[in-house]
C-alpha atoms as a PDB file:
ATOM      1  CA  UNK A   1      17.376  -7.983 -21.648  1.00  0.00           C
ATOM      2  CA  UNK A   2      17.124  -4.786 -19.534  1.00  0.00           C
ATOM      3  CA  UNK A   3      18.348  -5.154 -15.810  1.00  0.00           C
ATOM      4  CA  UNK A   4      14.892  -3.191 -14.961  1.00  0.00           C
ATOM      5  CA  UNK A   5      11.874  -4.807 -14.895  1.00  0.00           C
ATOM      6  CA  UNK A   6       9.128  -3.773 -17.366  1.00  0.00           C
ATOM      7  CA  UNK A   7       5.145  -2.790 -16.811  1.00  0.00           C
ATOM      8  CA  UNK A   8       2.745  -4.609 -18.107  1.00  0.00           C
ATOM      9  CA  UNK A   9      -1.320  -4.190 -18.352  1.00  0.00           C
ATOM     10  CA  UNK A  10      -0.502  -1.704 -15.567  1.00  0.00           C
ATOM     11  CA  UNK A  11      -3.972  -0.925 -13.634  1.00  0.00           C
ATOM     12  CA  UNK A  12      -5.292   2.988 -13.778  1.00  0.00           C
ATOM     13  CA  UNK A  13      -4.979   4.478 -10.397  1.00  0.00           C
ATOM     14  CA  UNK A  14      -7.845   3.516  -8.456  1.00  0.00           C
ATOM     15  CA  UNK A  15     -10.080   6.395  -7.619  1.00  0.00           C
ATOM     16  CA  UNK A  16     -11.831   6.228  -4.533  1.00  0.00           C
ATOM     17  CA  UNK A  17     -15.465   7.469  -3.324  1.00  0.00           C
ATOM     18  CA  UNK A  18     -16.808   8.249  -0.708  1.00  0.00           C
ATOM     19  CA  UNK A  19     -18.147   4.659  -0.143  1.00  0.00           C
ATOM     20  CA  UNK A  20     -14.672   3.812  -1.173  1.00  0.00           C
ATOM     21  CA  UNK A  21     -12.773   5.263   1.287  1.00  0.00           C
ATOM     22  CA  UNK A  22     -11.859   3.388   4.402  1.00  0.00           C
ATOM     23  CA  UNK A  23     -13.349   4.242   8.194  1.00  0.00           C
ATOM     24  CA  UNK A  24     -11.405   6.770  10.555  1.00  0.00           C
ATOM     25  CA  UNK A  25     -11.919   3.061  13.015  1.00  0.00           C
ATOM     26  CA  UNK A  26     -10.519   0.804   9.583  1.00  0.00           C
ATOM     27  CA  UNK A  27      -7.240   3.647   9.348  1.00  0.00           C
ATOM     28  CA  UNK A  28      -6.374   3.851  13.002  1.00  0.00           C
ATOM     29  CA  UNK A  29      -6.934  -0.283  13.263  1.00  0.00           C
ATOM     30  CA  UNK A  30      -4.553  -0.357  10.414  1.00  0.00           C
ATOM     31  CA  UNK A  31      -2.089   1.844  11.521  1.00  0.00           C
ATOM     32  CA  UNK A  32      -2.251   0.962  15.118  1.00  0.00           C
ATOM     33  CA  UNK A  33      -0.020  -2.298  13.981  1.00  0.00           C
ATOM     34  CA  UNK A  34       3.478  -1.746  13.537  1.00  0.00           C
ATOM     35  CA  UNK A  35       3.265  -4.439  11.129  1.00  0.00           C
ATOM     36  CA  UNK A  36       1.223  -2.768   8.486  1.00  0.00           C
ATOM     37  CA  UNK A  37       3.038   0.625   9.382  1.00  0.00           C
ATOM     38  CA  UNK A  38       6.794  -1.129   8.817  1.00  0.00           C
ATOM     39  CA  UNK A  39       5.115  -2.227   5.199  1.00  0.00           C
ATOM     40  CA  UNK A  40       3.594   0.750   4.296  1.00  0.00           C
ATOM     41  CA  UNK A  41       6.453   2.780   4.899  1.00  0.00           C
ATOM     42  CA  UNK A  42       8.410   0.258   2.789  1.00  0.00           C
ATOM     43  CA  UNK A  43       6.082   1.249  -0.451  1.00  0.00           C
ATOM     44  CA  UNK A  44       5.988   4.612   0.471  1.00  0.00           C
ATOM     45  CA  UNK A  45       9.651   4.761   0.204  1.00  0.00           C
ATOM     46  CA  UNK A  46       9.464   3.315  -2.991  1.00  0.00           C
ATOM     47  CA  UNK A  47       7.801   0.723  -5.322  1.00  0.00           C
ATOM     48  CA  UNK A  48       8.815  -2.745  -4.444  1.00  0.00           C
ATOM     49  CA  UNK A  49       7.740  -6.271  -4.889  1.00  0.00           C
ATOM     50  CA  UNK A  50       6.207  -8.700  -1.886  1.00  0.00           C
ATOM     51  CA  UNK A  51       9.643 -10.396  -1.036  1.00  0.00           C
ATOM     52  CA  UNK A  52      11.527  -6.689  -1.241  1.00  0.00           C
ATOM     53  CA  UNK A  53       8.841  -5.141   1.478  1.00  0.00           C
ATOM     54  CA  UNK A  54       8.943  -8.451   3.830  1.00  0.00           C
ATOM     55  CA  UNK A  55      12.973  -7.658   3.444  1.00  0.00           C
ATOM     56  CA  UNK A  56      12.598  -3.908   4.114  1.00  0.00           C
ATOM     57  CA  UNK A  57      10.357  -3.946   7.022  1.00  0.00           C
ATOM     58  CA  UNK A  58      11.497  -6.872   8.586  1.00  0.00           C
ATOM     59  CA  UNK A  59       8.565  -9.381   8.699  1.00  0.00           C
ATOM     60  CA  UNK A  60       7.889 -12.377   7.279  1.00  0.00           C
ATOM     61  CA  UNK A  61       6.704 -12.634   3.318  1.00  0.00           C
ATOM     62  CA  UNK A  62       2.921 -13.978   4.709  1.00  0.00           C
ATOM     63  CA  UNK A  63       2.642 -10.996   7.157  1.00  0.00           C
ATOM     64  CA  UNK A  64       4.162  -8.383   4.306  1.00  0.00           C
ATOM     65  CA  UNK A  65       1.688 -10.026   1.823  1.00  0.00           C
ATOM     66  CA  UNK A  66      -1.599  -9.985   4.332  1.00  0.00           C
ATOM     67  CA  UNK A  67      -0.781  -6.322   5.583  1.00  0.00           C
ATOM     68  CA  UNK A  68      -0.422  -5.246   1.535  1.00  0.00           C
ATOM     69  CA  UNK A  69      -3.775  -6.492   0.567  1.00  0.00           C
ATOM     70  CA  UNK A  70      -5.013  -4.540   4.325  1.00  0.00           C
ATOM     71  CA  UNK A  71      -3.816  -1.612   2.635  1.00  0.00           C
ATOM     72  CA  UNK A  72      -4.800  -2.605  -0.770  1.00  0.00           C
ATOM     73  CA  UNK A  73      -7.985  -2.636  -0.143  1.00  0.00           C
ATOM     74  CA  UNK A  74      -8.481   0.314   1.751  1.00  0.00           C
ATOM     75  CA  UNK A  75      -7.061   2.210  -1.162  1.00  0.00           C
ATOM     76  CA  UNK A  76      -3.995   3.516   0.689  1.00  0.00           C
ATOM     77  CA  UNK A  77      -1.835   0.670  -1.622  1.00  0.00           C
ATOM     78  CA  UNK A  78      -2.030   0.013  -5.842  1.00  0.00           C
ATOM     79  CA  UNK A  79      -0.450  -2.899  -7.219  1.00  0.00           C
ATOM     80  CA  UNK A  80       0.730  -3.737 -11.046  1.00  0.00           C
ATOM     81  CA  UNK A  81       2.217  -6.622 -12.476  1.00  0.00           C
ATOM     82  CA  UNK A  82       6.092  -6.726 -13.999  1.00  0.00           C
ATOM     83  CA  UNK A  83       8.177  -8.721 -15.677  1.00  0.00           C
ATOM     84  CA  UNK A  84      11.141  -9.583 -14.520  1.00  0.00           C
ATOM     85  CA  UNK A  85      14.396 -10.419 -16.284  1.00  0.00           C
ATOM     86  CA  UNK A  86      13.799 -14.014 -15.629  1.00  0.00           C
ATOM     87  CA  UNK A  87      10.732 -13.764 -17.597  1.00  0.00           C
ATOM     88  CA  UNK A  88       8.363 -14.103 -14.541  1.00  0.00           C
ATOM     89  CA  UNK A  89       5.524 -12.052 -13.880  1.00  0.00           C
ATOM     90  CA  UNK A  90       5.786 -10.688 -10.350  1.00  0.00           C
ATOM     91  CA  UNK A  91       3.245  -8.081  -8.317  1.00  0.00           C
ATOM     92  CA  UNK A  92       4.857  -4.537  -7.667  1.00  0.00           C
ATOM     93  CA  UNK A  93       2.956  -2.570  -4.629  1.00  0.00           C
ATOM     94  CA  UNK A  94       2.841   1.251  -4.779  1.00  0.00           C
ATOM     95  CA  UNK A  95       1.870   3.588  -2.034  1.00  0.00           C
ATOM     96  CA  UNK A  96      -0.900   5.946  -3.552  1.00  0.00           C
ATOM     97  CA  UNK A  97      -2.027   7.591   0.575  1.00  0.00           C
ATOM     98  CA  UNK A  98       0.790  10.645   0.571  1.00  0.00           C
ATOM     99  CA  UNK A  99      -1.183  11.526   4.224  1.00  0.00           C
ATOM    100  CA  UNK A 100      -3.487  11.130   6.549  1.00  0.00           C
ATOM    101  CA  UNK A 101      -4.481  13.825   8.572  1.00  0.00           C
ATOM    102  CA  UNK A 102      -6.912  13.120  11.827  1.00  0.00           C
ATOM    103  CA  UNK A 103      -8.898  15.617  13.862  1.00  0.00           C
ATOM    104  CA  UNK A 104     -10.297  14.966  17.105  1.00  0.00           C
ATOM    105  CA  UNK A 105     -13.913  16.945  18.216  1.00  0.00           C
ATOM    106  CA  UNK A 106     -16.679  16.953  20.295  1.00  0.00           C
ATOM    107  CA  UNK A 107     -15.360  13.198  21.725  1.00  0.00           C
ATOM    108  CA  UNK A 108     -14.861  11.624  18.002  1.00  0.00           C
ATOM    109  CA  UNK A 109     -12.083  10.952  15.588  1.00  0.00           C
ATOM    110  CA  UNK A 110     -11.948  11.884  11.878  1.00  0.00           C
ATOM    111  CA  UNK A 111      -9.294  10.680   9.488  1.00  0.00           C
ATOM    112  CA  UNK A 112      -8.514  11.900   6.210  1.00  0.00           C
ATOM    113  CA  UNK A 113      -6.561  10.019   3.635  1.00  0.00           C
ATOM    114  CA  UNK A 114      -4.675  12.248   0.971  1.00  0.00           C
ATOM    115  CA  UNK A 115      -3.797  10.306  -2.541  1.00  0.00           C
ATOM    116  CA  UNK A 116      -1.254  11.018  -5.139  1.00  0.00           C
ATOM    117  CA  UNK A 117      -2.855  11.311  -8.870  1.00  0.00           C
END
């Protein structure tokens, strides 16, 4: 068996709307935690499981696993399931967000998320 792990029923890219994407408040809540910044740059660096990101970043595998689904589900995070070479099916987290650009103005914030394909 091959020592790298193998795709399957990989999900598309998500592509996100307008009523997709997440708040300038939701992005600079998420990103104000050193936490969730610590995680994300551990997917940004590269793919990686749940246990691999709590290891990279330092946190414990609850916090790593609550702070993916945070950025999961603002879009800045896709997931796909693997196989392993012990035959188990294990979640790999991918960061999709390459930047995020804010602008301040007339006394408010705007964020801008920037995606990969």
């Amino acid at each position: 068996m091959s020592a790298h792990p193998h795709s399957i029923e990989a999900q598309p890219p998500q592509t996100a709307t307008e009523d997709d994407d997440p708040s300038t408040a939701e992005l600079l809540d998420l990103f104000g935690n050193e936490y969730t910044r610590e995680v994300f740059a551990a997917v940004a660096e590269r793919p990686r499981g749940g246990r691999a990101v709590a290891e990279a970043a330092d946190v414990s595998r609850p916090t790593a696993y609550r702070r993916l689904n945070e950025l999961r589900d603002a879009g800045l995070v896709k997931t796909e399931m693997v196989v392993s070479e012990d035959g188990h099916q294990r979640e790999r987290f991918e960061a999709v967000a390459v930047g995020v650009s804010i602008s301040i103005g007339d006394g408010s914030f705007e964020a801008t998320v920037t995606c990969s394909d």
